[in-house]
C-alpha atoms as a PDB file:
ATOM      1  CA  UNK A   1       7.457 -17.716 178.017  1.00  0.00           C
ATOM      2  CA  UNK A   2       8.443 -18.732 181.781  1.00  0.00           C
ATOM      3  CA  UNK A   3      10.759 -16.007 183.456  1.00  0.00           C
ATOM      4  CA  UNK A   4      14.322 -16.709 182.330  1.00  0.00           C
ATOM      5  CA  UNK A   5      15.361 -16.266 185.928  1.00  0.00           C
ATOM      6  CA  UNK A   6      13.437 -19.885 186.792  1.00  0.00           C
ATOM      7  CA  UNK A   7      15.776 -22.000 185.126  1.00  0.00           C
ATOM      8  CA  UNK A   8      19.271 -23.051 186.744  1.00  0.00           C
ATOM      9  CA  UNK A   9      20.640 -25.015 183.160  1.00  0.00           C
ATOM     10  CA  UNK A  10      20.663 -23.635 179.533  1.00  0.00           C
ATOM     11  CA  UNK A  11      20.901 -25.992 177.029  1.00  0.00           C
ATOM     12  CA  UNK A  12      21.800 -25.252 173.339  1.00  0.00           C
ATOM     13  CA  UNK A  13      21.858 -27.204 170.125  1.00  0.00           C
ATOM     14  CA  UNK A  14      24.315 -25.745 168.095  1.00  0.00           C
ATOM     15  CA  UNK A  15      24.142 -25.746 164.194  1.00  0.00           C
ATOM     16  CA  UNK A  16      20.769 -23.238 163.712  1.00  0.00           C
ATOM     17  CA  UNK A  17      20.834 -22.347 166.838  1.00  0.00           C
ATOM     18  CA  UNK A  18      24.445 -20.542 167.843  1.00  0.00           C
ATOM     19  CA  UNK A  19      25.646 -20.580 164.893  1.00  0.00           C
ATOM     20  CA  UNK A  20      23.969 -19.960 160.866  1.00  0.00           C
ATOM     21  CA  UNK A  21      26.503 -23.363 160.026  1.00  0.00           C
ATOM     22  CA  UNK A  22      23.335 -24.841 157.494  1.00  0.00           C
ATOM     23  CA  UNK A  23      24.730 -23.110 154.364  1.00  0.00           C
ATOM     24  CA  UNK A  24      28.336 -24.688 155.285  1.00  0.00           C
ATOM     25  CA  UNK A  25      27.906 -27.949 155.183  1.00  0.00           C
ATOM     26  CA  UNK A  26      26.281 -27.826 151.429  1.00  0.00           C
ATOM     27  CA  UNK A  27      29.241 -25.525 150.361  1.00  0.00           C
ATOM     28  CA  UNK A  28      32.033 -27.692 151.743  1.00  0.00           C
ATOM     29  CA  UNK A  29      30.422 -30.502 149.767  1.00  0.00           C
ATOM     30  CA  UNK A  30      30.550 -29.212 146.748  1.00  0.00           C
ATOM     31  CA  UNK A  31      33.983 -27.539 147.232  1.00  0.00           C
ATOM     32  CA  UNK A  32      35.342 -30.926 148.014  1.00  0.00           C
ATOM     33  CA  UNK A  33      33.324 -32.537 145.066  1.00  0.00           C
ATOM     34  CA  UNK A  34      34.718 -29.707 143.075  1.00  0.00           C
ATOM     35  CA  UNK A  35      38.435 -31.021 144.482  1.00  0.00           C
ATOM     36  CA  UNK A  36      38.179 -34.160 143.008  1.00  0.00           C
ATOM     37  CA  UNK A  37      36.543 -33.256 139.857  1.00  0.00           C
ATOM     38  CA  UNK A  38      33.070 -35.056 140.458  1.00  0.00           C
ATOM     39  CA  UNK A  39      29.839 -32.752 140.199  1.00  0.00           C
ATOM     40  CA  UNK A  40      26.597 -33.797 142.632  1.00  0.00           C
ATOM     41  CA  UNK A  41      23.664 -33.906 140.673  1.00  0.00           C
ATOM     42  CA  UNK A  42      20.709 -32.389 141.720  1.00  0.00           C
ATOM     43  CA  UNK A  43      19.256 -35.359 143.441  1.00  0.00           C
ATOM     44  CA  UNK A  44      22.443 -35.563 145.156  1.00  0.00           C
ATOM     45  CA  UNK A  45      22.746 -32.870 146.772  1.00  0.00           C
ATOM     46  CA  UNK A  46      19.085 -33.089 147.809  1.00  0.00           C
ATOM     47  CA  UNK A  47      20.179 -36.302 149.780  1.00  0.00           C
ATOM     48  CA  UNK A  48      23.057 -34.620 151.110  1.00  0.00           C
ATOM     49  CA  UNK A  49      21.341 -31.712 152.531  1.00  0.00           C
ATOM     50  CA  UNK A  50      19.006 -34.164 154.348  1.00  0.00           C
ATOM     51  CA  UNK A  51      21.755 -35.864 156.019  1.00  0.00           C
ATOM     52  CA  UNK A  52      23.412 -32.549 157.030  1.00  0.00           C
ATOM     53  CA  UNK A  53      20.443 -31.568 158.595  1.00  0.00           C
ATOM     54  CA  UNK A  54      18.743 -35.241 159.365  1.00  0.00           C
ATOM     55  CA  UNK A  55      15.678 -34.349 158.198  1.00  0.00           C
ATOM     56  CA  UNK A  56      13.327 -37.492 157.973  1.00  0.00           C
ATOM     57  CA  UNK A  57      14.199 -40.580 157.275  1.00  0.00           C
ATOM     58  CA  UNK A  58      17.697 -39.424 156.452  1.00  0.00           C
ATOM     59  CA  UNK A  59      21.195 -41.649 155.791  1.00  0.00           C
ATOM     60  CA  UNK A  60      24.038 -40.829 158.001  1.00  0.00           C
ATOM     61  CA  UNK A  61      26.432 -38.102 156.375  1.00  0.00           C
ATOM     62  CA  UNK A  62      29.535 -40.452 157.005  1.00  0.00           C
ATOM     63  CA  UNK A  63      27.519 -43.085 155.182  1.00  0.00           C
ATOM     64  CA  UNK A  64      26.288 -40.848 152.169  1.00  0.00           C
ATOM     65  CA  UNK A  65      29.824 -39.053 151.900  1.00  0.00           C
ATOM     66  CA  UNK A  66      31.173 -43.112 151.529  1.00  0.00           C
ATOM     67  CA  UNK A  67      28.579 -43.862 148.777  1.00  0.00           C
ATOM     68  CA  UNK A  68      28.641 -40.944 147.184  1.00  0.00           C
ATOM     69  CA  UNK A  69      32.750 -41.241 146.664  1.00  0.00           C
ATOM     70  CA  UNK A  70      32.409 -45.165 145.738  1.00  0.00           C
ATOM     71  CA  UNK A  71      29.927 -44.380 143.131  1.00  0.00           C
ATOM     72  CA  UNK A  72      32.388 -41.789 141.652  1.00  0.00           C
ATOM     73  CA  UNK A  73      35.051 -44.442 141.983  1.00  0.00           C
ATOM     74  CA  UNK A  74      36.833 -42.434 144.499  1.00  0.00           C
ATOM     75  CA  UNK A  75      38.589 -43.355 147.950  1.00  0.00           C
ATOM     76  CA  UNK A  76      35.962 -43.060 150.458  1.00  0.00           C
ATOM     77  CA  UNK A  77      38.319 -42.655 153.451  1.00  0.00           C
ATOM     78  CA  UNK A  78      40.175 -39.885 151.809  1.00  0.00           C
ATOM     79  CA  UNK A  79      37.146 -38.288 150.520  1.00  0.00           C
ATOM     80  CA  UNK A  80      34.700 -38.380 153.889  1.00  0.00           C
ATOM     81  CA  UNK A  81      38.616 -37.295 155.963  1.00  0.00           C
ATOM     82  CA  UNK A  82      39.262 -34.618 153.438  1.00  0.00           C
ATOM     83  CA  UNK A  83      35.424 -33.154 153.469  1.00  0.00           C
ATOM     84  CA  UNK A  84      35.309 -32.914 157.338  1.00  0.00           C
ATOM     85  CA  UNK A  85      39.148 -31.534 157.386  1.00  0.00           C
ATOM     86  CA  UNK A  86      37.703 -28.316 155.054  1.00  0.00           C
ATOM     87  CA  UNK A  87      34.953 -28.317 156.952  1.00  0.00           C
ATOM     88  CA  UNK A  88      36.437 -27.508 160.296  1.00  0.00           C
ATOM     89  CA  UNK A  89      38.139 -24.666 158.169  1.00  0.00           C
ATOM     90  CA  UNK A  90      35.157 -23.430 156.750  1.00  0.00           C
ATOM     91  CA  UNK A  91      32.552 -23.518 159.320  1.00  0.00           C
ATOM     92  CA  UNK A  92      35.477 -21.132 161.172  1.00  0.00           C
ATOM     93  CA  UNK A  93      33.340 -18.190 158.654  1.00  0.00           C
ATOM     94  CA  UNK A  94      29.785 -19.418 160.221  1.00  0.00           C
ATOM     95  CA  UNK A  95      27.783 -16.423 161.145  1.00  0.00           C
ATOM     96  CA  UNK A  96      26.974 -15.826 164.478  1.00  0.00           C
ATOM     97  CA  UNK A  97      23.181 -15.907 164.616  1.00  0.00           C
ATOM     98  CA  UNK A  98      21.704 -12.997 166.151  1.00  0.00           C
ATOM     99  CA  UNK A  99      21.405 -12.161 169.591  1.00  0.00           C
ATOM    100  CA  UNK A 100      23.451 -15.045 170.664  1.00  0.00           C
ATOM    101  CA  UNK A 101      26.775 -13.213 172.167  1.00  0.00           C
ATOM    102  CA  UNK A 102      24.388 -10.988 174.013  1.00  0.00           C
ATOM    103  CA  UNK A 103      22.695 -13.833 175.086  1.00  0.00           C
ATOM    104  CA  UNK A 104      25.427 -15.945 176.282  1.00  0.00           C
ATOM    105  CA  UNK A 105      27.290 -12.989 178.264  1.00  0.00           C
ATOM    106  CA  UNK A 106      24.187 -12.158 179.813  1.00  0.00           C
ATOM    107  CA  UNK A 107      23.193 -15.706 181.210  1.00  0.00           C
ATOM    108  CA  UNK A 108      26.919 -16.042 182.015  1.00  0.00           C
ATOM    109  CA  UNK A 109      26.140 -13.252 184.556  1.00  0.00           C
ATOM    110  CA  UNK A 110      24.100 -15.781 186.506  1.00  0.00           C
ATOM    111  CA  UNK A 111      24.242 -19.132 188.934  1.00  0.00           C
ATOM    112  CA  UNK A 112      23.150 -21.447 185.812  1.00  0.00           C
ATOM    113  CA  UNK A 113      24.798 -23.801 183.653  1.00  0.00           C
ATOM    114  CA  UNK A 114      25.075 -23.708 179.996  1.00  0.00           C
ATOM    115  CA  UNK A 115      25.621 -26.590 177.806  1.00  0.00           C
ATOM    116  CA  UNK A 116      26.065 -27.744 174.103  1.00  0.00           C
ATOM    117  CA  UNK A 117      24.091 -31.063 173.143  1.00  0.00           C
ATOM    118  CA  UNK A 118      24.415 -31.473 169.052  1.00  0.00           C
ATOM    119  CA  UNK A 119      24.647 -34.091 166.808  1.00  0.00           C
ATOM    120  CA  UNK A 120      27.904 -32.659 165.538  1.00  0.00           C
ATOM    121  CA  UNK A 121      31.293 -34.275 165.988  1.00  0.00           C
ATOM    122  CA  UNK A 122      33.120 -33.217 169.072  1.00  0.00           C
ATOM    123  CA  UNK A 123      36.094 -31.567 166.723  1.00  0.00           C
ATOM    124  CA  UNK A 124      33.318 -29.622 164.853  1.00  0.00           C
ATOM    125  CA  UNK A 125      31.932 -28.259 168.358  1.00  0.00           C
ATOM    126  CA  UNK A 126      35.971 -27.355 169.376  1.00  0.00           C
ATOM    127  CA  UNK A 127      36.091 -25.101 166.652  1.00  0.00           C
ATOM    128  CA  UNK A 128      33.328 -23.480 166.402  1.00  0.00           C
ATOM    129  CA  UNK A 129      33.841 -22.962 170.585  1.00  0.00           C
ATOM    130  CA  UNK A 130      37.306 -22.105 170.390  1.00  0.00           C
ATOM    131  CA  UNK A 131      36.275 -19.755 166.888  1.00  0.00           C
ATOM    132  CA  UNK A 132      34.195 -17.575 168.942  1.00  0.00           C
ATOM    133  CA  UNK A 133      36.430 -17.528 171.933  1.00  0.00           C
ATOM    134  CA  UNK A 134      33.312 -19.322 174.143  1.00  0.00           C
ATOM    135  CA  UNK A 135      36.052 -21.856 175.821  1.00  0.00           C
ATOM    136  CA  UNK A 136      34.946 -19.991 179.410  1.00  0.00           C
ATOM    137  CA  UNK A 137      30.905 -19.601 178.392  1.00  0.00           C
ATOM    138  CA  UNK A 138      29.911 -23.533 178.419  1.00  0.00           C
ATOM    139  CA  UNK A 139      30.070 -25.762 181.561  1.00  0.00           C
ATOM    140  CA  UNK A 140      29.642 -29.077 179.401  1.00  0.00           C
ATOM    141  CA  UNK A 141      29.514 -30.273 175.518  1.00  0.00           C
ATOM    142  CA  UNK A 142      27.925 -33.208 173.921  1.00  0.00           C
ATOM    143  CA  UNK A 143      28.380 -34.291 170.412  1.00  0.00           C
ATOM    144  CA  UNK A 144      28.173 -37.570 168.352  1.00  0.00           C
ATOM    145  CA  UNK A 145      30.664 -39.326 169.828  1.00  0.00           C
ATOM    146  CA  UNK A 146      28.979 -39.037 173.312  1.00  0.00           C
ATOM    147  CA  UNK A 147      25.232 -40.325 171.819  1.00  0.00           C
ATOM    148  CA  UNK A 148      23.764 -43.108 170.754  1.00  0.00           C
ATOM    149  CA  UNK A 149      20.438 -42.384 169.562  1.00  0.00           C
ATOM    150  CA  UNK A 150      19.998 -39.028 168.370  1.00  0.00           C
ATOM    151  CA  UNK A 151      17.501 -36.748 168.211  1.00  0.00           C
ATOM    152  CA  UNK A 152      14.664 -36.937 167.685  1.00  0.00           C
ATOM    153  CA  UNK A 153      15.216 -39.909 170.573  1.00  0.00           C
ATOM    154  CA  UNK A 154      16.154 -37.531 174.105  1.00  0.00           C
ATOM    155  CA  UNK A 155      19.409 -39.504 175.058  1.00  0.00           C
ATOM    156  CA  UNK A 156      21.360 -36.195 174.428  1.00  0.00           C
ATOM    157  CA  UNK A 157      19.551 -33.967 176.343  1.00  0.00           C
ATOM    158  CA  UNK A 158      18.752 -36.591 179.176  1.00  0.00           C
ATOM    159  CA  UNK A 159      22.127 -37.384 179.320  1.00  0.00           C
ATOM    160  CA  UNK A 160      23.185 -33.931 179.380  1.00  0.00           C
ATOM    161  CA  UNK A 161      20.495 -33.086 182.526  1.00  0.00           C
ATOM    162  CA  UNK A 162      21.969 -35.671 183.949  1.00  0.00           C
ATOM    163  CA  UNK A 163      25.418 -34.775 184.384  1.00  0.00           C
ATOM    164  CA  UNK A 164      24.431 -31.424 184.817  1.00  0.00           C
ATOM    165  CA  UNK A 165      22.900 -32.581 188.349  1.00  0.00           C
ATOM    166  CA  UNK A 166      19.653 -31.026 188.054  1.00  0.00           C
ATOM    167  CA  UNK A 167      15.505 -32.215 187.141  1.00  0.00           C
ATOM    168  CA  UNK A 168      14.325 -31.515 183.544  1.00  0.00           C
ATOM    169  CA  UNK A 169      12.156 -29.053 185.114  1.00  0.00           C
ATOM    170  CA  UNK A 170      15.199 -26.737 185.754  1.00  0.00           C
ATOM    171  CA  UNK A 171      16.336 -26.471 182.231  1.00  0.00           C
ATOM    172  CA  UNK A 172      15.807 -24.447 179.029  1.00  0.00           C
ATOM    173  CA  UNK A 173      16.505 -25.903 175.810  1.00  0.00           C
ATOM    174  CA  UNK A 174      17.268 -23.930 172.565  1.00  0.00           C
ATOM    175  CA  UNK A 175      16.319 -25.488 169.247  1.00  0.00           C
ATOM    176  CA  UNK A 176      15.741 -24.878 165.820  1.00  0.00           C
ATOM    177  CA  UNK A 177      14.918 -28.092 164.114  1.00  0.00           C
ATOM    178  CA  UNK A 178      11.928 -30.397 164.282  1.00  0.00           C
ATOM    179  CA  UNK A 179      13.869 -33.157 165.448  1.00  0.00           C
ATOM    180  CA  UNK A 180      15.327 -31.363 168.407  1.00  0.00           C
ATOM    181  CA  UNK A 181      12.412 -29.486 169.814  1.00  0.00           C
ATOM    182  CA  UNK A 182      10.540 -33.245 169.728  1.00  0.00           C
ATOM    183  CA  UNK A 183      13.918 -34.491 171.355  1.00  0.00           C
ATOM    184  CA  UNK A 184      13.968 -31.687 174.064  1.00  0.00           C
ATOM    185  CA  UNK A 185      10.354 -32.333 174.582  1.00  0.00           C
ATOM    186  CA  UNK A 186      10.736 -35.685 175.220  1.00  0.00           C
ATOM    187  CA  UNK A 187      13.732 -35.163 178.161  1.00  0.00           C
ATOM    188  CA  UNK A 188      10.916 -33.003 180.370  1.00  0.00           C
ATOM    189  CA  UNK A 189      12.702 -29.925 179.879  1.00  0.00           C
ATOM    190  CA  UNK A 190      11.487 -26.396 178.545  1.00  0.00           C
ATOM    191  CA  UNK A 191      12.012 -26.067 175.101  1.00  0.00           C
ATOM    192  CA  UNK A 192      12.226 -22.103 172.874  1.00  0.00           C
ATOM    193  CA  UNK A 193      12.284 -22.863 169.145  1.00  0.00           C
ATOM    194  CA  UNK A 194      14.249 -20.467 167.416  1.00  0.00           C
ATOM    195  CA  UNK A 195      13.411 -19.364 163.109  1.00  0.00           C
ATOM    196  CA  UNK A 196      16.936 -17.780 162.563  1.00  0.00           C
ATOM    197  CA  UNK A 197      18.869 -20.324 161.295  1.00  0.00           C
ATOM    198  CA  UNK A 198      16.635 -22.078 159.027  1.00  0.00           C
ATOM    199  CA  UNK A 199      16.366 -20.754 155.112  1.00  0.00           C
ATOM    200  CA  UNK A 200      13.033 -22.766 155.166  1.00  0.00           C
ATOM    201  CA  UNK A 201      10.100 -22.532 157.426  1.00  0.00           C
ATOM    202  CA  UNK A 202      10.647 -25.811 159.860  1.00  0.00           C
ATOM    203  CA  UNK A 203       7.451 -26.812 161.895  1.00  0.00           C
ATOM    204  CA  UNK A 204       8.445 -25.724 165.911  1.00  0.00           C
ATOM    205  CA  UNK A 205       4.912 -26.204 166.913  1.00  0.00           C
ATOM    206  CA  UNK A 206       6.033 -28.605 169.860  1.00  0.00           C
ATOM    207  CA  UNK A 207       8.196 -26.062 171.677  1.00  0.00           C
ATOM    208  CA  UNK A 208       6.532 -24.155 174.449  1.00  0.00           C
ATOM    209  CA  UNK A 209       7.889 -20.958 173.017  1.00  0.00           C
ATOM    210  CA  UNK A 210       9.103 -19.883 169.471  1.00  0.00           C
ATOM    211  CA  UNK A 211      11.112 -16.399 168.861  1.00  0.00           C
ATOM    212  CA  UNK A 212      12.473 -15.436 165.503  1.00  0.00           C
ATOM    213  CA  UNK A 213      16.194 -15.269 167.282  1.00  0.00           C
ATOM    214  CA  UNK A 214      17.815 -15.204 170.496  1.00  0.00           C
ATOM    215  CA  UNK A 215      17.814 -11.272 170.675  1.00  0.00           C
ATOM    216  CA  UNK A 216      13.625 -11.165 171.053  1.00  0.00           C
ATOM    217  CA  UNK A 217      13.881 -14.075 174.020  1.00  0.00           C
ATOM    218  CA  UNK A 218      16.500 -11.611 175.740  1.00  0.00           C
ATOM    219  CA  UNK A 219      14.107  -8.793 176.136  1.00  0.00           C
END
């Protein structure tokens, strides 16, 4: 691990990473399947969970949430707007991972720049920002709305370098997916893989560092 103290930009993914949001998504799903009196079947929410986390060769959770609502001969508009609605309430619960409020007040303490790149939707990112009272923590966000190709393609994080001002070689990345430690690979930048927010074991073997949580890279 390179001396925190070389870097001038921190860069975070956000569901996994800041916050333990994987076990929201699934439970919002059903809770809105529950709603309108459909049940998922197994193989269903398999699918799902794969788009939530974009694992693989995964669909788009806009475009499952439509099919799976026209297959259960509901409205897909007010099905997909109603599941994202009660998620924005629900992921307000979203553990903290550990270490990360330690870790953010600390780097806070010094000339960097922090930043969010995720594949979330920018509203998703507000809340879970505002949620945690972080509004004065991050210099810049990125969500869906702001890429085109996502990860495991690097737009995100190049993009976010970028406007940050600075050479990949100046910034950190935090990860916990496959996906996004490729994707931060792939910008130039420094990437930590972080276990803490995964139930399974995810393969982080391209990051140049992996720590159980955010606490263990602090000290």
């Amino acid at each position: 691990m390179k001396n925190i103290l070389d870097f001038k930009a921190f860069i975070f993914d956000m569901d996994g990473t800041l916050i333990n949001s994987e076990p929201i998504g699934l439970e919002t799903f059903i809770e809105i399947s529950s709603k309108f009196e459909v049940e998922p079947t197994s193989d269903e929410v398999a699918i799902f969970m794969q788009s939530w986390k974009r694992v693989g060769d995964y669909i788009p959770e806009d475009d499952f949430l439509y099919g799976f609502a026209k297959k259960n001969g509901l409205k897909a508009d007010t099905f997909a707007k109603e599941f994202f609605e009660m998620y924005l309430q629900n992921v307000t619960y979203a553990d903290v991972l550990p270490g990360v409020y330690e870790f953010l007040n600390k780097i806070k303490l010094l000339n960097v720049k922090i930043a969010v790149v995720s594949a979330s939707k920018a509203s998703q990112i507000a809340s879970v920002i505002k949620n945690n009272n972080w509004e004065t923590i991050f210099d810049l966000l990125l969500g869906e709305e702001d890429i085109i190709k996502h990860k495991p393609d690097p737009e995100g994080y190049n993009k976010a370098i970028k406007q940050l001002g600075l050479s990949a070689e100046e910034c950190v990345v935090f990860e916990d997916s496959k996906n996004g430690v490729l994707s931060a690979k792939s910008s130039g930048a420094y990437v930590v893989g972080l276990r803490a927010g995964n139930e399974a074991k995810i393969d982080l073997n391209a990051a140049d560092a992996i720590f159980d949580d955010l606490s263990q890279v602090r000290k």
